[in-house]
Protein backbone atom coordinates (compact mmCIF):
# COMPACT_ATOMS: atom_id res chain seq x y z
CA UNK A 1 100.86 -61.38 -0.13
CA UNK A 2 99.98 -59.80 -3.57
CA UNK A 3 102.42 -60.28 -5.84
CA UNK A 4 101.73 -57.74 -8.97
CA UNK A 5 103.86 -56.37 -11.83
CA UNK A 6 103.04 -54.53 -14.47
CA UNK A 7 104.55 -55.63 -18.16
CA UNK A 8 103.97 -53.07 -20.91
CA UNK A 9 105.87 -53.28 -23.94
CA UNK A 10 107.08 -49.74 -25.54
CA UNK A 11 108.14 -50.54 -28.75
CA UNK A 12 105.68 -50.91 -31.74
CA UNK A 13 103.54 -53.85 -32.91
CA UNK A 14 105.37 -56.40 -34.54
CA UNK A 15 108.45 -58.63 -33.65
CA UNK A 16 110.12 -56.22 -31.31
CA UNK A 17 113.21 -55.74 -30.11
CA UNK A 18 115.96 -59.04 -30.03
CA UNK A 19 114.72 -62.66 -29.54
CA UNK A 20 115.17 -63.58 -25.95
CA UNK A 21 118.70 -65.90 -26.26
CA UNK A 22 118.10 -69.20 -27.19
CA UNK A 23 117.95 -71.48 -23.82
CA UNK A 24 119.65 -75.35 -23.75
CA UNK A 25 116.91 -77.45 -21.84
CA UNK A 26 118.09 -79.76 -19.39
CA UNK A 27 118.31 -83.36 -21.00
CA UNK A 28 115.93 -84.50 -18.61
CA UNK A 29 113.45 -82.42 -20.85
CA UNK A 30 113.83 -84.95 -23.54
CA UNK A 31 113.77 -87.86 -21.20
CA UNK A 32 110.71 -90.05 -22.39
CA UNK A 33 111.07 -93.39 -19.93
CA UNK A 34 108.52 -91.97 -17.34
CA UNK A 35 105.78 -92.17 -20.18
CA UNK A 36 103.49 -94.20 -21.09
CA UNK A 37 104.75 -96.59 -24.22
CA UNK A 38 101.74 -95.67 -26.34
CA UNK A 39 102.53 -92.15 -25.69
CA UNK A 40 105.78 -92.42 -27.02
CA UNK A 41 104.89 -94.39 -30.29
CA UNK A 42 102.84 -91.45 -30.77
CA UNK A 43 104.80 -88.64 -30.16
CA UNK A 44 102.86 -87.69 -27.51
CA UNK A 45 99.48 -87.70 -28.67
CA UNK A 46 96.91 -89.42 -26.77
CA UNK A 47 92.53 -89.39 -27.10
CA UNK A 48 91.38 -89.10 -23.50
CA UNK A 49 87.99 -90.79 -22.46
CA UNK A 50 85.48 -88.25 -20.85
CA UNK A 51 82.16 -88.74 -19.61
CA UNK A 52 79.26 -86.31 -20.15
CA UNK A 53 75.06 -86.23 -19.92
CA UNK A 54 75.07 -87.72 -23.74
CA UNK A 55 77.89 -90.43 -23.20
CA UNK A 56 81.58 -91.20 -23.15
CA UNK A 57 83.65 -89.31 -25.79
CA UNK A 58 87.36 -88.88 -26.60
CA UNK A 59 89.58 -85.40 -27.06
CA UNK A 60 93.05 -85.50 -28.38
CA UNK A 61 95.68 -84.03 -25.79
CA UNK A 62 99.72 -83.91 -27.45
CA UNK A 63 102.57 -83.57 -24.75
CA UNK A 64 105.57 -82.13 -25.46
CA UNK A 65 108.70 -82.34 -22.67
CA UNK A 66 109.18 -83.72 -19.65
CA UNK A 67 109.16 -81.03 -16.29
CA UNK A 68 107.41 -83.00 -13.53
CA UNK A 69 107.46 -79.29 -11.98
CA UNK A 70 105.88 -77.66 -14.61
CA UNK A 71 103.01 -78.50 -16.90
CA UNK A 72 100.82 -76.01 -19.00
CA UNK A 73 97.78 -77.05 -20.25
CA UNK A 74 96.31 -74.84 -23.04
CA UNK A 75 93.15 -74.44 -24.08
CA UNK A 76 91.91 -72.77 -27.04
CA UNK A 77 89.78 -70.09 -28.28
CA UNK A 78 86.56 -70.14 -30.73
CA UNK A 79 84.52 -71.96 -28.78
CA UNK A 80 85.05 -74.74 -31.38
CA UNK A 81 88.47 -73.87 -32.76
CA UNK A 82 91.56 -75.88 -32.17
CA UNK A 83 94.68 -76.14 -30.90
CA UNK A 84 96.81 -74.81 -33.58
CA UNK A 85 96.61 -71.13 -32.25
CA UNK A 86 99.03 -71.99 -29.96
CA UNK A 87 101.50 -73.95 -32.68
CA UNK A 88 103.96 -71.02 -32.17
CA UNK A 89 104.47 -72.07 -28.85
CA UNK A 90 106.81 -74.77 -29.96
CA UNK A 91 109.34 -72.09 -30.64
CA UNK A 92 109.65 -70.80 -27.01
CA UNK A 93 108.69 -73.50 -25.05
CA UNK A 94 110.91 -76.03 -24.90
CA UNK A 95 113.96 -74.37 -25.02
CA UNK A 96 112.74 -73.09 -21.41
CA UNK A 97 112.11 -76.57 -20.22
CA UNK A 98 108.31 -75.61 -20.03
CA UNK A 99 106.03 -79.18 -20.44
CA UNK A 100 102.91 -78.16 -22.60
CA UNK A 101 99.74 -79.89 -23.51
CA UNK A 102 97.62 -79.20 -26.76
CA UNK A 103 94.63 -80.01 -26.52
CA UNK A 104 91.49 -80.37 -28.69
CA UNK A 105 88.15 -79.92 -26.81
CA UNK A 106 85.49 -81.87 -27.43
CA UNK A 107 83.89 -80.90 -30.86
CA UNK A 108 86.98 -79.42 -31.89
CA UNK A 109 89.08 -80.83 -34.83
CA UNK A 110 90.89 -83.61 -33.83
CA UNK A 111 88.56 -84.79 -30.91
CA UNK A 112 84.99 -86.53 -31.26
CA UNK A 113 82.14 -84.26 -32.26
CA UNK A 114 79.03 -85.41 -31.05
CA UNK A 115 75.87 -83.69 -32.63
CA UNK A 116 74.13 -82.37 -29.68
CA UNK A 117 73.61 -78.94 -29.02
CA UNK A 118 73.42 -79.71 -25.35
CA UNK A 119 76.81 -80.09 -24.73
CA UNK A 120 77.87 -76.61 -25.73
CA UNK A 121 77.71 -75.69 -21.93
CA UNK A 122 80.18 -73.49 -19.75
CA UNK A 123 79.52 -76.05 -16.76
CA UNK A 124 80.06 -79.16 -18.88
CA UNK A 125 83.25 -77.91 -20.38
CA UNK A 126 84.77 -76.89 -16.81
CA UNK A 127 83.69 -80.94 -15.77
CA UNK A 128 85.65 -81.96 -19.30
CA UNK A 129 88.40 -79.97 -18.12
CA UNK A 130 89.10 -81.40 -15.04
CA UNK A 131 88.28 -85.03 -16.66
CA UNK A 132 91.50 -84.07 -18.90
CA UNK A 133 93.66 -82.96 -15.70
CA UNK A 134 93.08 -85.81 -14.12
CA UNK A 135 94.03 -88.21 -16.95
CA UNK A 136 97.03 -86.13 -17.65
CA UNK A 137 98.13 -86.44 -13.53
CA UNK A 138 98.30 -82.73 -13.20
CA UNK A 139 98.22 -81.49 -9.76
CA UNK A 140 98.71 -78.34 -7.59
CA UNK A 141 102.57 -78.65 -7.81
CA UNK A 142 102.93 -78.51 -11.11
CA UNK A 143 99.62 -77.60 -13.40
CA UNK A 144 99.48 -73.82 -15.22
CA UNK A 145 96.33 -73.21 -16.88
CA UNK A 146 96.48 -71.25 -20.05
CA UNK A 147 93.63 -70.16 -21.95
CA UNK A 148 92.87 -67.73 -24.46
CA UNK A 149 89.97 -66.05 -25.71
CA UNK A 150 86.86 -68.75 -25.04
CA UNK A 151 89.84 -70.21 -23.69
CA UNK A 152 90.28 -67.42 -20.97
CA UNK A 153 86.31 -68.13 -20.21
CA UNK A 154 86.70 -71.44 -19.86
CA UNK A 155 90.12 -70.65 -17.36
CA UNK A 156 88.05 -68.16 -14.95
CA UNK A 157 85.35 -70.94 -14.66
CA UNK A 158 87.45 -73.87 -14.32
CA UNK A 159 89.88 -71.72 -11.59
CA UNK A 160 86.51 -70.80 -10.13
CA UNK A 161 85.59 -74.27 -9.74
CA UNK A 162 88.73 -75.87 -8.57
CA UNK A 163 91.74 -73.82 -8.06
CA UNK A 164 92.78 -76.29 -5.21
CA UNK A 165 94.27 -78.09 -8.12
CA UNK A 166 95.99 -74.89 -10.05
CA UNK A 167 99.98 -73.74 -9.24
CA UNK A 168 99.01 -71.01 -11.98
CA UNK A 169 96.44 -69.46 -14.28
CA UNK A 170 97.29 -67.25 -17.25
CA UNK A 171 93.87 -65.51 -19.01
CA UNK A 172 94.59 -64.28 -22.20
CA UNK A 173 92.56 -61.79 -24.53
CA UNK A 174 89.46 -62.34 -22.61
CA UNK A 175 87.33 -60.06 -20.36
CA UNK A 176 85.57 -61.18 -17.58
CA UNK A 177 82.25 -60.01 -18.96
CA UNK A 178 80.72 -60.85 -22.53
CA UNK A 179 77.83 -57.68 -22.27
CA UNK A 180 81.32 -55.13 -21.70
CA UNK A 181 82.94 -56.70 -24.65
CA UNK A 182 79.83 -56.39 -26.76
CA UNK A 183 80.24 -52.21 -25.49
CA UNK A 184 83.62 -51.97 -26.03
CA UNK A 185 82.86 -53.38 -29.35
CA UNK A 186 79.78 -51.16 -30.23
CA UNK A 187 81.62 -47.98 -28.53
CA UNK A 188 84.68 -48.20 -29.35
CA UNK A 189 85.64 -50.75 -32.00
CA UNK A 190 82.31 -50.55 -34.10
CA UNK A 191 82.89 -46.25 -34.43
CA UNK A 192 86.16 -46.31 -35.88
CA UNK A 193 85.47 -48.72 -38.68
CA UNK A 194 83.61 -47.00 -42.41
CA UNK A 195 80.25 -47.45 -41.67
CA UNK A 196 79.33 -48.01 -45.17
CA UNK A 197 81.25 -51.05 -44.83
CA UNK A 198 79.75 -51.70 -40.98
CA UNK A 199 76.29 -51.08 -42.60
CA UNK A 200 76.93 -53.62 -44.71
CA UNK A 201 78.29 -56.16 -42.62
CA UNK A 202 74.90 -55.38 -39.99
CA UNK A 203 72.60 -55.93 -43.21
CA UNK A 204 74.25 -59.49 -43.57
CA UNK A 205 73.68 -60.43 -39.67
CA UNK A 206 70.36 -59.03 -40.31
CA UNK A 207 69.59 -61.34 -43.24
CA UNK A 208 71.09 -64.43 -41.57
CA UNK A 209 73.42 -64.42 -44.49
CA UNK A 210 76.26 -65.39 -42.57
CA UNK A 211 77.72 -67.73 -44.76
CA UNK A 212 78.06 -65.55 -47.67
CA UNK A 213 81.40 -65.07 -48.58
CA UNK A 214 81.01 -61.38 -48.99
CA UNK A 215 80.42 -61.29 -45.30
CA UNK A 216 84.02 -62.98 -44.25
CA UNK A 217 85.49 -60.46 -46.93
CA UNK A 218 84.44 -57.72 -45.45
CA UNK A 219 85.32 -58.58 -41.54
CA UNK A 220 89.05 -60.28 -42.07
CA UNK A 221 89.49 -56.80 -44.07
CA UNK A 222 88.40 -54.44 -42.18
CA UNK A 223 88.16 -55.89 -38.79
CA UNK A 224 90.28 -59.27 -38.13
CA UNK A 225 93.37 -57.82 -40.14
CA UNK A 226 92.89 -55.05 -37.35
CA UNK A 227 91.81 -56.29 -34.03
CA UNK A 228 92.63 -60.31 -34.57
CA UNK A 229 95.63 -60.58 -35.68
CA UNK A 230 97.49 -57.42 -37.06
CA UNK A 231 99.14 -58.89 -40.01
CA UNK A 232 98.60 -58.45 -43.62
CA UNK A 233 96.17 -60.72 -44.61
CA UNK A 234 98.99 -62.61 -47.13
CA UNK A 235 101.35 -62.79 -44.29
CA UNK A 236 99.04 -64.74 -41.33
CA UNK A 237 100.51 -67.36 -40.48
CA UNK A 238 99.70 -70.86 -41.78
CA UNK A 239 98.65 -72.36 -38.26
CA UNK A 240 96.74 -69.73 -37.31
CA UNK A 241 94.49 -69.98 -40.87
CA UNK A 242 94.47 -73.62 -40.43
CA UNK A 243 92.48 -72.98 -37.05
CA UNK A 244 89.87 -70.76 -38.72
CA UNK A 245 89.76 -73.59 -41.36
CA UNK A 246 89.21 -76.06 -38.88
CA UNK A 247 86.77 -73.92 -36.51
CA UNK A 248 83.34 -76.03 -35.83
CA UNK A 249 80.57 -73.85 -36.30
CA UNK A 250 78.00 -75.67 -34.94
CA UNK A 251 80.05 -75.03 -32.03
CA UNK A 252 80.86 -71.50 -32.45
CA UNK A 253 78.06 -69.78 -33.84
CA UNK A 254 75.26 -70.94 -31.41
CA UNK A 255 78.15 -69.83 -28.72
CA UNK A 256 80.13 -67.15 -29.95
CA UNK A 257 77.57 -65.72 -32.88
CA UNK A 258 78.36 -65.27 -36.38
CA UNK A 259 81.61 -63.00 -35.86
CA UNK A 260 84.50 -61.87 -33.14
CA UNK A 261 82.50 -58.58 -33.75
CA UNK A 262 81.12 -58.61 -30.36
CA UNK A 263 79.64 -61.72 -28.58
CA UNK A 264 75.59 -62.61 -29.86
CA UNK A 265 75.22 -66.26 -29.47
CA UNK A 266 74.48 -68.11 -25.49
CA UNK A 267 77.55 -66.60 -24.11
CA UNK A 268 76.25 -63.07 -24.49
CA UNK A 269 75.20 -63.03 -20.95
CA UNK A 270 78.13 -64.12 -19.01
CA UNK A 271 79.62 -62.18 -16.48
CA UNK A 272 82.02 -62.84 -13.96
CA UNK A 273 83.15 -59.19 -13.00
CA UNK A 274 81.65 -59.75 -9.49
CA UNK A 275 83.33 -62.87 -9.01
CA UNK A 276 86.90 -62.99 -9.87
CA UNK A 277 88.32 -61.50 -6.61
CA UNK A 278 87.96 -65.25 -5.59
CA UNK A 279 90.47 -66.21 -7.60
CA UNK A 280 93.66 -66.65 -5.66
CA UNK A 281 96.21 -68.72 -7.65
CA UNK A 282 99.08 -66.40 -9.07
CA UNK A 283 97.59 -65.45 -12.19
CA UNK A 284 98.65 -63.45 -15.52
CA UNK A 285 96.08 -61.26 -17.66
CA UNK A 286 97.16 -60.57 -21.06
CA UNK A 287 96.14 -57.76 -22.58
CA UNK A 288 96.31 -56.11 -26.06
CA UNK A 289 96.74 -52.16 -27.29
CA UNK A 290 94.65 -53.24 -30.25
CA UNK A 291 92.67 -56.12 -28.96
CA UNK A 292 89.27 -57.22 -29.83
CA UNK A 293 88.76 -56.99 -25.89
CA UNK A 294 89.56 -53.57 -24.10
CA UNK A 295 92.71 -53.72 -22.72
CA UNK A 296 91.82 -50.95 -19.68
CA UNK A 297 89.62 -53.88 -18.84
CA UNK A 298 92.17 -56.21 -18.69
CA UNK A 299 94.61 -54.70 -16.46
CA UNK A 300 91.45 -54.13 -14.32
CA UNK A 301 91.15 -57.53 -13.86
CA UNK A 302 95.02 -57.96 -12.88
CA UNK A 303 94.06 -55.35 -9.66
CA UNK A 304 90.89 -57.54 -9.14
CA UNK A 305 92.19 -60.83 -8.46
CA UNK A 306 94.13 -60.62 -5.32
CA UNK A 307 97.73 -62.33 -6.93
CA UNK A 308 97.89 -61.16 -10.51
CA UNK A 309 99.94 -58.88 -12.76
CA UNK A 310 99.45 -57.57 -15.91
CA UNK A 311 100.75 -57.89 -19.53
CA UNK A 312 100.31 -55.68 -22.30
CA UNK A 313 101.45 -56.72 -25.35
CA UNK A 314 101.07 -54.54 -28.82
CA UNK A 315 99.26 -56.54 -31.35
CA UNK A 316 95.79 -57.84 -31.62
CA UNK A 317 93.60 -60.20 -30.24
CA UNK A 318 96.05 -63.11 -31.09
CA UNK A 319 99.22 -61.89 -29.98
CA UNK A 320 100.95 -64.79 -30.29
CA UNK A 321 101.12 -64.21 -33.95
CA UNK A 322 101.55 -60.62 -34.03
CA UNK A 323 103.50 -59.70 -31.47
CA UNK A 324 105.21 -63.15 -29.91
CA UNK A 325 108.24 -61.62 -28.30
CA UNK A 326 106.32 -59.89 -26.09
CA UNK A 327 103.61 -62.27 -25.55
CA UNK A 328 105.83 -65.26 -25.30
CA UNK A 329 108.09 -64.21 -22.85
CA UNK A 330 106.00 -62.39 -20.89
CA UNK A 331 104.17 -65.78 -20.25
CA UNK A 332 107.51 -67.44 -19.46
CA UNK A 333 108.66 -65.38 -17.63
CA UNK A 334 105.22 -65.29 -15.37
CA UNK A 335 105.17 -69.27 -15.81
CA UNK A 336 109.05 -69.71 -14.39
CA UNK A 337 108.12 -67.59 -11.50
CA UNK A 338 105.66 -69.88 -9.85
């Protein structure tokens, strides 16, 4: 049976409305005996072996609370960023009882980062994926996979690939095809900006002259202040400039390109459009009024899959930083439900 609702939040961008009431989790939340001893020492930070075509690596996973019932793993955007973008998560989480993993994938800040440029696969980051599932003992009864951005990518493929193991699958800020971002961005996003200033920024891609400081300038002004994360530039918040900090770019550019300003690098070709219909864990789409990603597209995808519904929240592409009321507990509330 299709269970689908439709979340859409009137108000304006921003911190909207009242703070949902602050939640006492049960003690058994805080209850540490059932893990390992090295995981407590640590605070729940563990490096978890994987195995891939160049050798055996580490990434760095961090728990927090104990739910044998429910367990969200997150994964992170970029490709190459970290797990900081979800840092405001620790607000909302816990005092829902909600057990979360962070977690760094490999090449990403706190995990190894192996100099091959044959790594940077879909396919092998799906197989790391499930490595880190397994190590963590998540299983059909309790795992909820959350990713945003490259994150949501890296959800589709792995749900794709082995929903048998899911209880739920939230896909956040991500379309299920890269060339329909690259027109929304062109058609829609790329029109309304000065194109003095868009010139400019083109000339710069043109040049390979990525790295020139001009070029950042121009797109966190007139583009990620925008469509990223719609805060003034003063006011983003320290985790989430921490993850640009952190970002590995020989990760990200040969993936992503130089820019969120549409998609250039290998992923330009994906496309799962045809394919998500197969997809029948209860799932959440998150979309965005002002989103890098077109939100009509989004909800699309919540009437695809056969047992989805659909959030809209108001900010940008990281609307967990610019509008987290909505976001948040439109996630909890999805994640409670299962």
């Amino acid at each position: 049976m299709t269970r689908r609702r439709h979340f859409t939040s009137a108000a304006g961008d921003g911190e909207r409305g009242r703070y949902r009431a602050t939640v006492t989790p049960p003690a058994t939340y805080f209850d540490t005996t059932g893990w390992q001893p090295e995981q407590v020492r640590s605070g729940g930070s563990q490096l978890i072996p994987i195995s891939t075509p160049s050798g055996e690596f580490r990434v760095w996973t961090k728990r927090v609370g104990t739910n044998p019932d429910l367990k969200v793993l997150l994964l992170h955007g970029g490709p190459g960023a970290s797990d900081e973008l979800y840092e405001p998560c620790d607000v909302w989480f816990p005092r829902h009882g909600i057990e979360y993993y962070y977690y760094d994938q490999l090449g990403s800040f706190r995990s190894d980062k192996p100099e091959d440029p044959g790594l940077w696969q879909i396919d092998r980051f799906v197989d790391e994926v499930e490595q880190v599932r397994q190590a963590l003992g998540l299983t059909r009864d309790n795992f909820v996979l959350l990713g945003q951005s490259w994150g949501g990518i890296l959800a589709m493929e792995y749900a794709l690939a082995h929903q048998e193991h899911l209880k739920g699958l939230v896909i956040s800020n991500m379309m299920a095809s890269a060339p329909l971002y690259n027109a929304y961005a062109t058609d829609v996003l790329m029109p309304a900006m000065d194109q003095e200033i868009l010139a400019e920024i083109k000339r710069f891609e043109a040049d390979g002259d990525t790295t020139n400081p001009r070029y950042d300038e121009l797109l966190m002004e007139h583009h990620y202040a925008l469509h990223v994360c719609r805060l003034p530039l003063e006011q983003w918040p320290d985790s989430l400039t921490r993850a640009l900090d952190h970002i590995n770019l020989n990760i990200y550019v040969p993936m992503q390109g130089p820019s969120e300003l549409g998609l250039s690098g290998t992923l330009s070709d994906w496309d799962r459009t045809g394919d998500i219909h197969e997809i029948t864990v209860p799932t959440l789409v998150v979309g965005a009024t002002h989103d890098t990603m077109d939100p009509k597209h989004m909800q699309w995808m919540s009437e695809e899959i056969p047992d989805a519904r659909y959030l809209q929240a108001g900010g940008g592409h990281c609307s967990q930083y610019d509008d987290p009321v909505t976001w948040h507990e439109g996630v909890i509330d999805f994640v409670l439900s299962l």
